[in-house]
N, C-alpha and C. Protein backbone atom coordinates (compact mmCIF):
# COMPACT_ATOMS: atom_id res chain seq x y z
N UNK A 1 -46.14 -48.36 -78.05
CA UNK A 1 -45.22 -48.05 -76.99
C UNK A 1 -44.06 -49.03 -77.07
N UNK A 2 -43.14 -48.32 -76.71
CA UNK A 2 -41.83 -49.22 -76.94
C UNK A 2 -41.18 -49.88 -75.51
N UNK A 3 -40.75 -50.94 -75.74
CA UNK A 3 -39.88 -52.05 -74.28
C UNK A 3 -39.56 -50.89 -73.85
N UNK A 4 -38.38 -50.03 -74.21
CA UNK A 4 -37.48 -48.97 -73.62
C UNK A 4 -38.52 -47.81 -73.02
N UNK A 5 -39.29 -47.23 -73.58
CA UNK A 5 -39.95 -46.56 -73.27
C UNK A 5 -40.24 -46.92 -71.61
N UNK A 6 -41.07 -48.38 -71.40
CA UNK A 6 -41.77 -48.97 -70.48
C UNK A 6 -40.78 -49.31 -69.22
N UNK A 7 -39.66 -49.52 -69.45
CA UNK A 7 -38.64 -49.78 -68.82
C UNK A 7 -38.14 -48.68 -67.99
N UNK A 8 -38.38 -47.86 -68.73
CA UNK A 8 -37.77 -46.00 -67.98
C UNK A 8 -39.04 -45.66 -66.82
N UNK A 9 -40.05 -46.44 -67.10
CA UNK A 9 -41.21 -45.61 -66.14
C UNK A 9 -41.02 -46.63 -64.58
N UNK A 10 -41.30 -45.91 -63.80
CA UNK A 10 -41.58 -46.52 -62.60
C UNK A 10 -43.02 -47.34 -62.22
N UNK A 11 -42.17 -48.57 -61.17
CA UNK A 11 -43.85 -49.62 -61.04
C UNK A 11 -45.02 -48.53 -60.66
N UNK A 12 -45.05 -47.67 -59.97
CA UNK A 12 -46.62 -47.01 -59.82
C UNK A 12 -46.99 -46.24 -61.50
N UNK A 13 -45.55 -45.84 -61.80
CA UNK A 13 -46.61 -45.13 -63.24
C UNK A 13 -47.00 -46.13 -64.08
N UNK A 14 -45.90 -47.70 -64.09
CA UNK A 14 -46.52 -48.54 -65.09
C UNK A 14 -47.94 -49.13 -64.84
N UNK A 15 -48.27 -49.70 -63.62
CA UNK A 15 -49.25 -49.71 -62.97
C UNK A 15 -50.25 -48.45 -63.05
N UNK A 16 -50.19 -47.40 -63.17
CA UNK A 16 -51.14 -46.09 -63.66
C UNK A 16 -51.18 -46.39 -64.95
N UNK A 17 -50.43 -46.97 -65.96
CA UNK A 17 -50.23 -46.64 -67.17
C UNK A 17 -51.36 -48.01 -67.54
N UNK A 18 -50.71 -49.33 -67.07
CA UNK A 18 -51.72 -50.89 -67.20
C UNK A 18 -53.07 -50.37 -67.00
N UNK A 19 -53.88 -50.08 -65.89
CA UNK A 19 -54.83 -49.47 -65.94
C UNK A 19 -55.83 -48.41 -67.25
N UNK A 20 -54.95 -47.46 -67.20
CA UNK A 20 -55.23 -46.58 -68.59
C UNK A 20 -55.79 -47.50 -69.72
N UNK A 21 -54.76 -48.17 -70.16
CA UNK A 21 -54.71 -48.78 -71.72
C UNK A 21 -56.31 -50.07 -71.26
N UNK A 22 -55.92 -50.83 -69.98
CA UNK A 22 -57.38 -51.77 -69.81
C UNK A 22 -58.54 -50.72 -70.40
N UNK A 23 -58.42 -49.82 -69.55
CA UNK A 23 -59.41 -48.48 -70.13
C UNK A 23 -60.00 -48.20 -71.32
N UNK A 24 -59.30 -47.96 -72.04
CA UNK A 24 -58.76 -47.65 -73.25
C UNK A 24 -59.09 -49.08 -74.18
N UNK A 25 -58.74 -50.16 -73.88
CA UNK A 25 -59.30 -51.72 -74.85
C UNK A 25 -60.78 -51.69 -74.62
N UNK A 26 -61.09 -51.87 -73.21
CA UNK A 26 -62.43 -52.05 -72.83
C UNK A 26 -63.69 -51.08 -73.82
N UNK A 27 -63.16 -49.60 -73.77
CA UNK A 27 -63.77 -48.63 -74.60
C UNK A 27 -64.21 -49.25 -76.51
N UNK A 28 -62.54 -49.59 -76.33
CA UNK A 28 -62.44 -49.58 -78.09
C UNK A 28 -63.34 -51.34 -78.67
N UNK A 29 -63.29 -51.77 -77.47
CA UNK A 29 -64.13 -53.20 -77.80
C UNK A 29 -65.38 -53.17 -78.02
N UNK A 30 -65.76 -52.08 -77.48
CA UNK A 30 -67.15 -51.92 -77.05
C UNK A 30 -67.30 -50.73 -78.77
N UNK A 31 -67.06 -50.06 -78.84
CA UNK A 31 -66.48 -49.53 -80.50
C UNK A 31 -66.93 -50.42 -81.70
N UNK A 32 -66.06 -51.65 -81.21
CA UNK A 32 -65.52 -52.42 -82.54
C UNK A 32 -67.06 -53.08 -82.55
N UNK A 33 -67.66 -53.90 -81.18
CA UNK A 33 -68.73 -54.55 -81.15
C UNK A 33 -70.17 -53.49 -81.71
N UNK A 34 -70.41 -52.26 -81.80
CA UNK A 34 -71.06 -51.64 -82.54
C UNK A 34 -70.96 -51.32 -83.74
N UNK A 35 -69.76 -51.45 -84.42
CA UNK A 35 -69.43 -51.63 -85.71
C UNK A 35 -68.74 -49.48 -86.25
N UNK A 36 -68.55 -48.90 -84.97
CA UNK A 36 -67.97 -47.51 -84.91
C UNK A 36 -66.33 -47.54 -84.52
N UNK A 37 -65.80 -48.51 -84.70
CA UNK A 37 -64.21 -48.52 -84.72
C UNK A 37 -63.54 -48.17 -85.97
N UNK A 38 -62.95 -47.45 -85.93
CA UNK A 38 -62.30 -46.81 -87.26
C UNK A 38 -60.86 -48.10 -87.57
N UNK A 39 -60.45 -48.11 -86.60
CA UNK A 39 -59.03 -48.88 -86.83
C UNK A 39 -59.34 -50.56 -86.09
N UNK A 40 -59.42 -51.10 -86.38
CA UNK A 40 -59.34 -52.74 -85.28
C UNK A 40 -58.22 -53.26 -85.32
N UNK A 41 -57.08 -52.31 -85.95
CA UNK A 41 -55.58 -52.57 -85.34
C UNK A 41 -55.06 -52.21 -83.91
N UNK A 42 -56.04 -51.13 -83.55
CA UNK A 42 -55.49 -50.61 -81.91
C UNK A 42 -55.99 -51.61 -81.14
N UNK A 43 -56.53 -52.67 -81.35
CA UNK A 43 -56.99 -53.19 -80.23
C UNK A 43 -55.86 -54.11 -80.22
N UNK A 44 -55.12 -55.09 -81.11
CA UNK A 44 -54.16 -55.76 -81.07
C UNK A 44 -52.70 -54.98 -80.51
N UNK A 45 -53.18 -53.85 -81.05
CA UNK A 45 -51.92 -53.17 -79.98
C UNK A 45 -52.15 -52.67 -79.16
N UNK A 46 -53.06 -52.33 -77.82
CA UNK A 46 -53.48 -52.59 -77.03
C UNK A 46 -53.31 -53.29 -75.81
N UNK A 47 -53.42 -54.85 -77.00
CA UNK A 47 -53.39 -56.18 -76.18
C UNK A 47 -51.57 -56.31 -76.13
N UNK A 48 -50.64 -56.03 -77.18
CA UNK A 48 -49.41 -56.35 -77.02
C UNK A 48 -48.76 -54.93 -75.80
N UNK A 49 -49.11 -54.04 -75.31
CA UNK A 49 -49.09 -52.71 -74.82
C UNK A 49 -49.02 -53.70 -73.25
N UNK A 50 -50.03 -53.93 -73.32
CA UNK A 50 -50.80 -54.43 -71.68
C UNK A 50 -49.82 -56.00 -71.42
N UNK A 51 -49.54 -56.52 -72.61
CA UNK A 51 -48.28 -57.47 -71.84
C UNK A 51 -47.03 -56.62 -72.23
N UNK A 52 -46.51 -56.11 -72.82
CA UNK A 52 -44.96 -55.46 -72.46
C UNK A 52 -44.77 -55.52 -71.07
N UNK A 53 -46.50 -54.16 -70.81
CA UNK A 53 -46.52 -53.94 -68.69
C UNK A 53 -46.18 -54.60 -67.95
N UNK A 54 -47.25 -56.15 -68.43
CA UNK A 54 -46.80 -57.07 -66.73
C UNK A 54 -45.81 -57.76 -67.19
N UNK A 55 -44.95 -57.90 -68.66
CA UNK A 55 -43.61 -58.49 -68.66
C UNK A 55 -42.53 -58.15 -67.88
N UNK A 56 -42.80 -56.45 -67.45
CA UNK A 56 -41.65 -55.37 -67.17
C UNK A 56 -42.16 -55.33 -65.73
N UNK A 57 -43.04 -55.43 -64.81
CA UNK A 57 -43.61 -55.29 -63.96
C UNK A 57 -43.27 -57.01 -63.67
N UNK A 58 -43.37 -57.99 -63.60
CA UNK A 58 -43.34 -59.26 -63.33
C UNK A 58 -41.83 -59.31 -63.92
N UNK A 59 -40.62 -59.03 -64.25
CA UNK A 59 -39.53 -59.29 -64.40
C UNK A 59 -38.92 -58.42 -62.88
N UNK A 60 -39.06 -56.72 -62.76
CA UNK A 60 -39.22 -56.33 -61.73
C UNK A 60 -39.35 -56.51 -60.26
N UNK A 61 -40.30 -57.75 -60.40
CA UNK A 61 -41.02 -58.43 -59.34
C UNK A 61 -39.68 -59.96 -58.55
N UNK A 62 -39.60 -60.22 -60.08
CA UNK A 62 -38.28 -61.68 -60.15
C UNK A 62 -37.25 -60.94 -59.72
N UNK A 63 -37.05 -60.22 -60.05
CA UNK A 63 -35.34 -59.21 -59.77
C UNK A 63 -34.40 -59.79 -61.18
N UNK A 64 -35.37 -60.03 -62.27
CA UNK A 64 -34.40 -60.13 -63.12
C UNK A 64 -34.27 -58.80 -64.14
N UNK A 65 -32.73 -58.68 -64.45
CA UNK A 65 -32.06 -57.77 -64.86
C UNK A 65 -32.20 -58.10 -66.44
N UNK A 66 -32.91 -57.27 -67.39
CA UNK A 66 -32.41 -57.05 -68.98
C UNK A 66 -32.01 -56.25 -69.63
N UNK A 67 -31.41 -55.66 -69.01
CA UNK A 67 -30.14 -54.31 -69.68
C UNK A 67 -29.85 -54.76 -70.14
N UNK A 68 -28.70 -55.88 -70.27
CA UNK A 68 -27.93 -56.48 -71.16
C UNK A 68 -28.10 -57.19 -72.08
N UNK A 69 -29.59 -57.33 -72.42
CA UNK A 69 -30.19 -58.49 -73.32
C UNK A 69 -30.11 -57.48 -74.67
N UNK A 70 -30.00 -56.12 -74.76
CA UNK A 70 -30.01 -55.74 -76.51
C UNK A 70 -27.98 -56.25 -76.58
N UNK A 71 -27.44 -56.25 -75.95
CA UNK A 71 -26.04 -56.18 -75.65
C UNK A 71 -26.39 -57.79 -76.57
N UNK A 72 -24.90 -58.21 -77.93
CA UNK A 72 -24.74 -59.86 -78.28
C UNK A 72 -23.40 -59.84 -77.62
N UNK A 73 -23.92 -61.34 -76.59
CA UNK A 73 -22.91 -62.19 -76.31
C UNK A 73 -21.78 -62.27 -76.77
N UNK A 74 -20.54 -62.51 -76.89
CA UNK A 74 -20.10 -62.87 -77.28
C UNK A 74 -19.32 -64.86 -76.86
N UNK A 75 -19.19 -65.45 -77.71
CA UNK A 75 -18.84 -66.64 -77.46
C UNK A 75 -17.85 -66.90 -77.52
């Protein structure tokens, strides 16, 4: 899932969405620990998925603005 992607959704869907994916790790851990995980790359993306959330959700929270952060400065 992409920053932009996460950015377009609203706090209750990202919050529906954080939930899901916990879901979704918890499952695939439990997978990997039986030795029936096909991929043990989803779990690292997963884990980077579930902080994008509360980066975008806890920036949200600050009232800080990053629209302008793909934007370079100029000096």
């Amino acid at each position: 899932m992409k920053i932009k992607e996460i950015r377009n959704l609203t706090n209750e869907e990202l919050n529906a969405k954080l939930t899901s994916v916990k879901a979704e790790l918890f499952n695939l851990r439990f997978q990997h620990a039986t030795g029936n995980l096909a991929n043990p790359m989803l779990l690292n993306s997963l884990k980077k998925d579930i902080a994008k959330i509360k980066t975008v959700l806890t920036e949200r929270e600050l009232g800080i603005n990053n629209s302008n952060s793909d934007k370079k400065v100029k000096a």
